[in-house]
C-alpha atoms as a PDB file:
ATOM      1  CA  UNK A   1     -42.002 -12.315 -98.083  1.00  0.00           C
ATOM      2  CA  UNK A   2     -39.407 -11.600-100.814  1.00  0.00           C
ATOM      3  CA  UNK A   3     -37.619  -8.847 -98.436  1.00  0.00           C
ATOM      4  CA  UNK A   4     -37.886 -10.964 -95.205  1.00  0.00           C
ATOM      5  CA  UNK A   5     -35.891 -13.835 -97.046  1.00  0.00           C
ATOM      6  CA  UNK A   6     -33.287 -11.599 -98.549  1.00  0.00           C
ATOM      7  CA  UNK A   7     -32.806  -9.741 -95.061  1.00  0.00           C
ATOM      8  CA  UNK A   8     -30.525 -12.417 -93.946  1.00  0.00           C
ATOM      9  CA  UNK A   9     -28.179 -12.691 -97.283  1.00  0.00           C
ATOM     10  CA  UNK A  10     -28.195  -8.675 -97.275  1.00  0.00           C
ATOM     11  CA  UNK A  11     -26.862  -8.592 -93.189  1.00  0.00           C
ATOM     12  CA  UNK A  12     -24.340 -11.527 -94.240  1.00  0.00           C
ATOM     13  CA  UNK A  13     -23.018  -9.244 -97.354  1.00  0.00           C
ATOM     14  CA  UNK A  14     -23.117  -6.110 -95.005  1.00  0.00           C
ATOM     15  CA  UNK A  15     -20.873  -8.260 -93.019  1.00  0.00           C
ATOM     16  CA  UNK A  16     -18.642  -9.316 -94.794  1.00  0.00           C
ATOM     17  CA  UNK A  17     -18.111  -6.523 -96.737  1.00  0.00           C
ATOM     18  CA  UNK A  18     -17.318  -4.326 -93.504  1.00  0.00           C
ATOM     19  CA  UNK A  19     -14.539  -6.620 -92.444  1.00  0.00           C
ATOM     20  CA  UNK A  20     -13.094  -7.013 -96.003  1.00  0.00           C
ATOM     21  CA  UNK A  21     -13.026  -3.209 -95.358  1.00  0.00           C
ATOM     22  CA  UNK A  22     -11.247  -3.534 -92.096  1.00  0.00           C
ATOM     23  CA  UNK A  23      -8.630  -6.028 -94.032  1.00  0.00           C
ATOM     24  CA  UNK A  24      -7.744  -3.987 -96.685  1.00  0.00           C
ATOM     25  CA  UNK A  25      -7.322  -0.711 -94.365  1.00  0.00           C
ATOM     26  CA  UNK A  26      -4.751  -3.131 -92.381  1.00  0.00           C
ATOM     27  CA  UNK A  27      -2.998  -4.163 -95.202  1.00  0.00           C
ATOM     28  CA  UNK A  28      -3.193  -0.525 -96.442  1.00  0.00           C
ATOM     29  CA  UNK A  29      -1.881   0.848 -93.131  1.00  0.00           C
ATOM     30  CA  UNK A  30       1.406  -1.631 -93.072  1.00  0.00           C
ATOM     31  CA  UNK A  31       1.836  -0.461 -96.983  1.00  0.00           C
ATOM     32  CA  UNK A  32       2.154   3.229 -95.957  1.00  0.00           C
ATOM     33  CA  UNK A  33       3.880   2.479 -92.834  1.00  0.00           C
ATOM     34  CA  UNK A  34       6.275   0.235 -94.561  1.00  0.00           C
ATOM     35  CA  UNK A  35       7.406   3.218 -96.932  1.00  0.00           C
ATOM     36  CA  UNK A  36       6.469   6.560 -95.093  1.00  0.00           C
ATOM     37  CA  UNK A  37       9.871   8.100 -93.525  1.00  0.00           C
ATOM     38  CA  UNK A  38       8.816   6.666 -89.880  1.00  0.00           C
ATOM     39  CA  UNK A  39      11.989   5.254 -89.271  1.00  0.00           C
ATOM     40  CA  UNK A  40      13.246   7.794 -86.998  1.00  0.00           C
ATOM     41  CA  UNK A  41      10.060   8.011 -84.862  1.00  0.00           C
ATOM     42  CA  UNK A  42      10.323   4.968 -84.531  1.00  0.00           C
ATOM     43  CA  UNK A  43      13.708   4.881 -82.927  1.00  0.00           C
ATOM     44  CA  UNK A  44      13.450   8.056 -81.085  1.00  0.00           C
ATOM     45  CA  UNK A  45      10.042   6.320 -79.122  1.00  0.00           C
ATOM     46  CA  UNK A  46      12.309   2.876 -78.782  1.00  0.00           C
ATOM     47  CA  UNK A  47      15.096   5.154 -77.404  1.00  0.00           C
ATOM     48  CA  UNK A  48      12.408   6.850 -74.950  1.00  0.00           C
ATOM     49  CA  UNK A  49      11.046   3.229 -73.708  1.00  0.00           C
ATOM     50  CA  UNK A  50      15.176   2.023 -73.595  1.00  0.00           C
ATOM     51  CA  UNK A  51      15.914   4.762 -71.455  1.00  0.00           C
ATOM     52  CA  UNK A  52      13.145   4.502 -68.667  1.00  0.00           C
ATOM     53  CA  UNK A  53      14.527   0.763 -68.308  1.00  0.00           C
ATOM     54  CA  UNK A  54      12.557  -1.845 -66.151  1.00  0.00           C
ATOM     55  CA  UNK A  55       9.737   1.214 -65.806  1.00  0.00           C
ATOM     56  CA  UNK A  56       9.042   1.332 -69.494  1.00  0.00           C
ATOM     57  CA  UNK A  57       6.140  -1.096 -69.662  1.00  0.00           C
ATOM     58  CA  UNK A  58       5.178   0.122 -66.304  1.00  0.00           C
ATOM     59  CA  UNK A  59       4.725   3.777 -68.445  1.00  0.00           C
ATOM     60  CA  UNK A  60       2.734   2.363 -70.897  1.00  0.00           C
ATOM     61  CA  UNK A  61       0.467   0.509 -68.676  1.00  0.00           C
ATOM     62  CA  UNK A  62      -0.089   3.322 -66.694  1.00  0.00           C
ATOM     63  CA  UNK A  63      -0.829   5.723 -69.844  1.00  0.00           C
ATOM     64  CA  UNK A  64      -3.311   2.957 -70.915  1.00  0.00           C
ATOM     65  CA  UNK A  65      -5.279   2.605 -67.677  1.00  0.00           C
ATOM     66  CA  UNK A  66      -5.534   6.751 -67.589  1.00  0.00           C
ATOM     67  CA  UNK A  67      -6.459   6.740 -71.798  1.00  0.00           C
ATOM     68  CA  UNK A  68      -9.573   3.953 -70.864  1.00  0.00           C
ATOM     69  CA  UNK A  69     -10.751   6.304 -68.146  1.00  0.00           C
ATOM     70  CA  UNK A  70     -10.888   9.566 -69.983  1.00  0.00           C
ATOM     71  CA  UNK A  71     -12.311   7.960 -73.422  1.00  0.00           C
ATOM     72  CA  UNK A  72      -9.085   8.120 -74.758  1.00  0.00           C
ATOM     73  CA  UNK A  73      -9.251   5.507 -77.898  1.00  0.00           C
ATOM     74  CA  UNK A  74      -6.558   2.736 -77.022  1.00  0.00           C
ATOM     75  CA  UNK A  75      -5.489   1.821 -80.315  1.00  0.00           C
ATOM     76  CA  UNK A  76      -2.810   3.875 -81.239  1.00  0.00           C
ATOM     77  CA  UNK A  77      -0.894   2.182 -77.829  1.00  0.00           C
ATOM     78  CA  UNK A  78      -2.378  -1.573 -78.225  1.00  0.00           C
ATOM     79  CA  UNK A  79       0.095  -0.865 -81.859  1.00  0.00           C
ATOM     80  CA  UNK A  80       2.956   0.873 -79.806  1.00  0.00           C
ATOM     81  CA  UNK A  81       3.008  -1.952 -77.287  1.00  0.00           C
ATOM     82  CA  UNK A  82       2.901  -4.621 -79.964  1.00  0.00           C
ATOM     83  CA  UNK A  83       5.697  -2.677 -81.620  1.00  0.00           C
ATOM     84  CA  UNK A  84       7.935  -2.360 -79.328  1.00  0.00           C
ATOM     85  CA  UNK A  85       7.411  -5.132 -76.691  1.00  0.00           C
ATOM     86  CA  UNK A  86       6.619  -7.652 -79.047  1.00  0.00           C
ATOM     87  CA  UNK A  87       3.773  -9.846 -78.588  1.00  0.00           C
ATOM     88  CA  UNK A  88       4.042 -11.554 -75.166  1.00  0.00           C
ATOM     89  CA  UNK A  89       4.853  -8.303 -73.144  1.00  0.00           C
ATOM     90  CA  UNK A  90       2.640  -6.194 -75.286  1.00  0.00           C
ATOM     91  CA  UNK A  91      -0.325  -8.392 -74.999  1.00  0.00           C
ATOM     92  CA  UNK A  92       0.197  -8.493 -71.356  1.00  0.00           C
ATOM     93  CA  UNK A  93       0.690  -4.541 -70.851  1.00  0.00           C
ATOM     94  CA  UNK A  94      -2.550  -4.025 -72.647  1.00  0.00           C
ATOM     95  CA  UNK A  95      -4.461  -6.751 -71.124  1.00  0.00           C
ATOM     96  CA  UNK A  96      -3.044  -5.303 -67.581  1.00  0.00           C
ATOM     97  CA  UNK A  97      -4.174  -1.843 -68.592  1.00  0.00           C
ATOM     98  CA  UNK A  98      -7.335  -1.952 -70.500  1.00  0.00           C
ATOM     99  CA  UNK A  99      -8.636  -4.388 -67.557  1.00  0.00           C
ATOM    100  CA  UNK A 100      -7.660  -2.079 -64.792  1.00  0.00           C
ATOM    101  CA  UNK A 101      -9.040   0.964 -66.522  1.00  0.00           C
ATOM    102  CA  UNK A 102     -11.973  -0.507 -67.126  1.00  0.00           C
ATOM    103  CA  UNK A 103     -12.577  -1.638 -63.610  1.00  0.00           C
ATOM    104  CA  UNK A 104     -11.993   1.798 -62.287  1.00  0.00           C
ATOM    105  CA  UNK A 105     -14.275   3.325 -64.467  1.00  0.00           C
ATOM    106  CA  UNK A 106     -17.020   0.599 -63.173  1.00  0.00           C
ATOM    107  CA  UNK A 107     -16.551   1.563 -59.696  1.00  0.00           C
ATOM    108  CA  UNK A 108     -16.606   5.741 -60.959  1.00  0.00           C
ATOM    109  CA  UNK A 109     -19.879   4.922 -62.540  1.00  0.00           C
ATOM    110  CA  UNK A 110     -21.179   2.960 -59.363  1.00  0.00           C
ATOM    111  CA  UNK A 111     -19.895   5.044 -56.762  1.00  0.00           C
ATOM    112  CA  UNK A 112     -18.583   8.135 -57.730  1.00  0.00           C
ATOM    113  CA  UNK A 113     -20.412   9.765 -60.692  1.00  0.00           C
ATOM    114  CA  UNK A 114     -23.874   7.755 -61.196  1.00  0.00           C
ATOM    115  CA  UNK A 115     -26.054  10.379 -61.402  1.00  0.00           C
ATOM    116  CA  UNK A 116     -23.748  11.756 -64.867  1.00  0.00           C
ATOM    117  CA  UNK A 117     -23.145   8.143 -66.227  1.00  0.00           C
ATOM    118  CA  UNK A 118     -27.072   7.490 -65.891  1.00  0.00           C
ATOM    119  CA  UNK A 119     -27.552  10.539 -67.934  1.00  0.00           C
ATOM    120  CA  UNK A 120     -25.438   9.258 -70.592  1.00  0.00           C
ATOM    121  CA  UNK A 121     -26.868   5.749 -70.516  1.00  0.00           C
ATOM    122  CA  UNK A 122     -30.479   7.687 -71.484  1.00  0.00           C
ATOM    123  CA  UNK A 123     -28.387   8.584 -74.878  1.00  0.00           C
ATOM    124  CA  UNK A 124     -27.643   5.326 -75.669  1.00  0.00           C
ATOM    125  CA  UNK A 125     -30.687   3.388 -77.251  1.00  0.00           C
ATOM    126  CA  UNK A 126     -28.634  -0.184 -76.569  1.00  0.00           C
ATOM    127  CA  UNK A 127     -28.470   0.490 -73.181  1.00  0.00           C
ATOM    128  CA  UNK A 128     -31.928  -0.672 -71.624  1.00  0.00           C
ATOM    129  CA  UNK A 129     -31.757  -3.865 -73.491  1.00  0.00           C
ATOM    130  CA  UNK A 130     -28.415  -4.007 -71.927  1.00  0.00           C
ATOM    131  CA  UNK A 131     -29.697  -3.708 -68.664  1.00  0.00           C
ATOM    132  CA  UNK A 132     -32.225  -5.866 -69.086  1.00  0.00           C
ATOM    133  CA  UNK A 133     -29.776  -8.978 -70.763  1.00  0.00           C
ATOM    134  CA  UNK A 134     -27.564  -8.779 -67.610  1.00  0.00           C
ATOM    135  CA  UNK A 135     -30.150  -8.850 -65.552  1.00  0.00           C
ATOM    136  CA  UNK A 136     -30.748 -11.808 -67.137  1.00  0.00           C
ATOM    137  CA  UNK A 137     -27.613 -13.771 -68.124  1.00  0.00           C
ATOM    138  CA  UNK A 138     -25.348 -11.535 -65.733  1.00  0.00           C
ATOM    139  CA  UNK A 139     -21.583 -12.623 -66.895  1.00  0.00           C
ATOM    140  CA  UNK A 140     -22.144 -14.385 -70.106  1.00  0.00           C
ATOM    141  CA  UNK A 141     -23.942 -11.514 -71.296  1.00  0.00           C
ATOM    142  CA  UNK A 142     -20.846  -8.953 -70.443  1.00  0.00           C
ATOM    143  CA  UNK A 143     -18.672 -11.499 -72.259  1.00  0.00           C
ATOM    144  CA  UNK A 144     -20.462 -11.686 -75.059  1.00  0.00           C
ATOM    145  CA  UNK A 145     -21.005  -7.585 -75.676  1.00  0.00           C
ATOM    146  CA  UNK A 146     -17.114  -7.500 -74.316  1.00  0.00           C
ATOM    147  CA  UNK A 147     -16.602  -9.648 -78.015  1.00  0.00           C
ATOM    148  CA  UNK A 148     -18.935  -7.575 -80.070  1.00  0.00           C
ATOM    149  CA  UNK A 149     -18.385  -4.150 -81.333  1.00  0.00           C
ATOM    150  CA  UNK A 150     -21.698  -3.628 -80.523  1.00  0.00           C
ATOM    151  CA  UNK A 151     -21.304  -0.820 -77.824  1.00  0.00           C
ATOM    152  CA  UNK A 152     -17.805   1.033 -77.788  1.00  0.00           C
ATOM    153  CA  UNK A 153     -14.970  -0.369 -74.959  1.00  0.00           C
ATOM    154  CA  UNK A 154     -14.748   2.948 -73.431  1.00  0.00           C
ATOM    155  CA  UNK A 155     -18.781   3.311 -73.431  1.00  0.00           C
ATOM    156  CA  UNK A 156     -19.283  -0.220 -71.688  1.00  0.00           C
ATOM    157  CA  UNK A 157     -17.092   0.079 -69.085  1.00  0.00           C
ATOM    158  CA  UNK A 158     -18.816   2.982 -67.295  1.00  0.00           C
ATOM    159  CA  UNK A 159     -22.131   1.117 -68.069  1.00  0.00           C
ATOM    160  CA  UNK A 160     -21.678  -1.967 -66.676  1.00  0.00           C
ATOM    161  CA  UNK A 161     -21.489   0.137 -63.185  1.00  0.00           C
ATOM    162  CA  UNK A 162     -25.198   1.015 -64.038  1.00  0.00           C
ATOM    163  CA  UNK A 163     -26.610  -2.718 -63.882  1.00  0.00           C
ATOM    164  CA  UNK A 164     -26.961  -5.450 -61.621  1.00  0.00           C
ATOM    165  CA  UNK A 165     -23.639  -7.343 -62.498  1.00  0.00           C
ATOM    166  CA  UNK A 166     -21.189  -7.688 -59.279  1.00  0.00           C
ATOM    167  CA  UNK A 167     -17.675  -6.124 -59.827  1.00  0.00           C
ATOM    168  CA  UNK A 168     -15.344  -8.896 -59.874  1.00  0.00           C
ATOM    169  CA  UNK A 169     -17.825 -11.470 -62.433  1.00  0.00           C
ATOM    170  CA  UNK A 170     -17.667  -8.058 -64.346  1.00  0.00           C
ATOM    171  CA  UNK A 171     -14.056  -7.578 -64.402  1.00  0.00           C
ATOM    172  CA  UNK A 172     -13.322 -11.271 -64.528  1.00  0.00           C
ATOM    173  CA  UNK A 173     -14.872 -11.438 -67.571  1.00  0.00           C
ATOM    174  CA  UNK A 174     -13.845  -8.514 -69.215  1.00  0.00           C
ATOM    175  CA  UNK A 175     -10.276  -9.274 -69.110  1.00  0.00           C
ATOM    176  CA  UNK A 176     -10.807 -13.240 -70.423  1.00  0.00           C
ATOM    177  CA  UNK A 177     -13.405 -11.600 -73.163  1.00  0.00           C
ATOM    178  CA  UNK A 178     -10.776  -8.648 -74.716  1.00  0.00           C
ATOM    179  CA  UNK A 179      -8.087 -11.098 -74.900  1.00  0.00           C
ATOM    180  CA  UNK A 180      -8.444 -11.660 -78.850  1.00  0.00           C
ATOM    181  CA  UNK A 181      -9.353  -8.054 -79.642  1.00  0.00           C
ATOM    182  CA  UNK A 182      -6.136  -7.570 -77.785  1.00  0.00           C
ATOM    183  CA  UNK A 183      -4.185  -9.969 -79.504  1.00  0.00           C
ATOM    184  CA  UNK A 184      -5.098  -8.839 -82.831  1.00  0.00           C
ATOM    185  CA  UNK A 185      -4.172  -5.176 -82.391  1.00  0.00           C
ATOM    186  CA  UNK A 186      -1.109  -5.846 -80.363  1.00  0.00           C
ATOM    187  CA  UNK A 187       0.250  -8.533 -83.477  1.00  0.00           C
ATOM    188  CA  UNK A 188      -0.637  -5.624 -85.912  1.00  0.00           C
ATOM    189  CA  UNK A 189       1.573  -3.211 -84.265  1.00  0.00           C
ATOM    190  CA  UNK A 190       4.374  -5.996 -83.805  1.00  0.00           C
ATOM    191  CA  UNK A 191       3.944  -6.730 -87.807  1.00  0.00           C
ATOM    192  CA  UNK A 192       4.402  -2.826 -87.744  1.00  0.00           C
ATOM    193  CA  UNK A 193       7.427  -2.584 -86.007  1.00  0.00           C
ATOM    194  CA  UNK A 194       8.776  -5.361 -88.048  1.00  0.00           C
ATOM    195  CA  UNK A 195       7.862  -3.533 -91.106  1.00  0.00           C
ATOM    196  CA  UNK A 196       9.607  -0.013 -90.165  1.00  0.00           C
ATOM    197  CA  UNK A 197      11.886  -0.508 -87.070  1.00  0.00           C
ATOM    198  CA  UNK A 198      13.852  -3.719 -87.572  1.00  0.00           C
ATOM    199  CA  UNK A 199      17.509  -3.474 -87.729  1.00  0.00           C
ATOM    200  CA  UNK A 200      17.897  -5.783 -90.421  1.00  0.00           C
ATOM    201  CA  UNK A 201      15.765  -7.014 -94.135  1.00  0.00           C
ATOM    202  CA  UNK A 202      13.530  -9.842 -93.005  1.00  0.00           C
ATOM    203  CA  UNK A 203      13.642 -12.533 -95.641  1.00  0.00           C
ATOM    204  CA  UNK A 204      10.348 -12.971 -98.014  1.00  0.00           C
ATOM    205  CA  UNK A 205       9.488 -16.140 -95.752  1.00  0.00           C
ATOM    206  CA  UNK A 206       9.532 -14.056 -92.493  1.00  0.00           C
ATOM    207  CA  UNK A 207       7.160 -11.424 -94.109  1.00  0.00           C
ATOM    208  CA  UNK A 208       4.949 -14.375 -95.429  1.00  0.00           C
ATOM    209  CA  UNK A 209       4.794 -15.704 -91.652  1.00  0.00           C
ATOM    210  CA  UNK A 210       4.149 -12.827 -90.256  1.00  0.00           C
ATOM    211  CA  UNK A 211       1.041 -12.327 -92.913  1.00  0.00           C
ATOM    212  CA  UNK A 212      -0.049 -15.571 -92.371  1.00  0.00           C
ATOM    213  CA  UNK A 213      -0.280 -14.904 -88.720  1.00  0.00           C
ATOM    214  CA  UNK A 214      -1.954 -11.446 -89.047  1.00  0.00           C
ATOM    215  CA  UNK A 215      -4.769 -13.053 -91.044  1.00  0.00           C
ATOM    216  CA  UNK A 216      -5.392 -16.147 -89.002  1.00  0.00           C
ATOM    217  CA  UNK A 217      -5.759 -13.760 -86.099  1.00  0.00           C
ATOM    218  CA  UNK A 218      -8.277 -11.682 -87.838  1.00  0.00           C
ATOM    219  CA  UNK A 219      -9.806 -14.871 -88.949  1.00  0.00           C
ATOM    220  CA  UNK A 220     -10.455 -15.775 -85.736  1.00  0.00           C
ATOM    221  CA  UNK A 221     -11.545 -12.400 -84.131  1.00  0.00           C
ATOM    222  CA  UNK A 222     -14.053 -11.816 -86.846  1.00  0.00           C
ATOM    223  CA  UNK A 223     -15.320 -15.396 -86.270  1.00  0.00           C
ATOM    224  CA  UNK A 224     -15.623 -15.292 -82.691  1.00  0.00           C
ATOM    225  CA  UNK A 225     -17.086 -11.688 -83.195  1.00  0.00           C
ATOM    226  CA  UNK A 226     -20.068 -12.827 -85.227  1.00  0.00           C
ATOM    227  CA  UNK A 227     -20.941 -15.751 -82.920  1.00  0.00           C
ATOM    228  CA  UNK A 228     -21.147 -13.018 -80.023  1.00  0.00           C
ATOM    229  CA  UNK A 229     -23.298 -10.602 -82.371  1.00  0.00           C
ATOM    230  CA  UNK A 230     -25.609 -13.483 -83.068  1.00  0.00           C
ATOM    231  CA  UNK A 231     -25.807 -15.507 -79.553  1.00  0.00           C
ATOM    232  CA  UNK A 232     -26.014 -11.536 -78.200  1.00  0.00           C
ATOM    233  CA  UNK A 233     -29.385 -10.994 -80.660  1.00  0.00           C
ATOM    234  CA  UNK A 234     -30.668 -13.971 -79.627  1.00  0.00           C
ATOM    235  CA  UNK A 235     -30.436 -13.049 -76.162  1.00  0.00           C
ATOM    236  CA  UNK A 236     -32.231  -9.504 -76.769  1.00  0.00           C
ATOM    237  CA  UNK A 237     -34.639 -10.810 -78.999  1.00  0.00           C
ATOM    238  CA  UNK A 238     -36.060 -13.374 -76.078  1.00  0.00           C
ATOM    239  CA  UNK A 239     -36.246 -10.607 -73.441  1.00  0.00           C
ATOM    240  CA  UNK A 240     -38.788  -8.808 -76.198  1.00  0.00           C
ATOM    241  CA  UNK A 241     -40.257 -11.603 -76.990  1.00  0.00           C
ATOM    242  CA  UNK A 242     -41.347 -12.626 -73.230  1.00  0.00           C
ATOM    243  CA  UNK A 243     -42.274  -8.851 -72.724  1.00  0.00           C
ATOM    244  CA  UNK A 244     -44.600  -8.688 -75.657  1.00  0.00           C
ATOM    245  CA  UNK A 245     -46.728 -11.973 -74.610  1.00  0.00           C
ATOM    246  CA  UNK A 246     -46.420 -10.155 -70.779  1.00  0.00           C
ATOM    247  CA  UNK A 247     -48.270  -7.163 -72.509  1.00  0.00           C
ATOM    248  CA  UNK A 248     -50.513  -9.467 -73.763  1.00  0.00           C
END
């Protein structure tokens, strides 16, 4: 009895210690970036962007939709599009990207290369509870594993092709779903930029701002994360539940 009550507190402390973790590596990150020698980097990438013009977000998009295909982690150009398009553009480029990238790999794991992403699926333990949820919920369940960090992006976008789900409720949601993931990465890359490309000292009140911003975003994205993880568990734990009184 003792261990079933303290299994709760202990999965709230695991919680909340992993995303004081994830806090203090951001605010760690913007520290080192804020007095490594990045400068120039910085300005030779801005000059690269400057110089393709009006096809410079086009670029970027484009290298994001071909990164999602080929498992190619998007962070590291959610921060450069944040950085250097500022928050509006650089949501928009990554929200264009990530969505179209993961809507072609749907349609490669539905049409093109089943038989390889099925074999993969068998790997992945989560996956026939997966199955089993959309069959259930169909789109609420895609939005609500699109908010958790329960399966990886890359991972659920060629196994969503595997289940029941149409492709436009799929994609549909997707793209409303990754918004605030999106957001947060693409304002910690424009806090980035601010911190080692500006041209000029931002006052202590512009740095507070932009802190103030940072945090209320991660508020919010660890909130709405934890409300998917739970409604998500909830959903799982009825589909066992109803097949353990079927096998009874």
């Amino acid at each position: 009895m003792e261990n079933t009550a303290d299994s709760p507190a202990k999965n709230r402390s695991a919680t909340l210690l992993r995303w004081a973790m994830i806090v203090l590596a951001i605010v760690a990150l913007m520290v080192l970036l804020r007095f490594l020698p990045l400068d120039q980097l910085i300005v030779s990438v801005k000059d690269w962007i400057a110089g393709l013009g009006f096809w410079g977000p086009i670029v970027l998009t484009v290298l994001y939709i071909v990164a999602t295909v080929l498992f190619v982690p998007g962070t590291l150009l959610t921060l450069v599009a944040g950085a250097l398009f500022g928050l509006a553009i650089g949501t928009a480029i990554v929200s264009i990207g990530s969505t179209v990238g993961a809507a072609l790999a749907f349609l490669i794991a539905r049409y093109a290369a089943r038989d390889k992403v099925a074999a993969m699926a068998k790997g992945n333990r989560h996956f026939s509870a997966i199955d089993r949820a959309i069959g259930e919920g169909g789109w609420k369940v895609v939005g609500l594993l699109r908010l958790s960090p329960a399966i990886p992006f890359n991972v659920q976008n060629y196994l969503y092709g595997l289940t029941s789900i149409k492709f436009w409720p799929c994609v549909l949601t997707s793209w409303i779903a990754m918004l605030p993931g999106t957001f947060l990465y693409v304002y910690l890359g424009h806090v980035t930029g601010a911190a080692i490309g500006s041209d000029r000292q931002r006052t202590p009140l512009e740095w507070v701002m932009l802190a103030i911003g940072l945090l209320a975003t991660v508020a919010v994205t660890v909130y709405v994360t934890r409300l998917a993880n739970q409604k998500l568990k909830d959903q799982v734990d009825d589909l066992d539940s109803v097949d353990s009184s079927n096998d009874h």
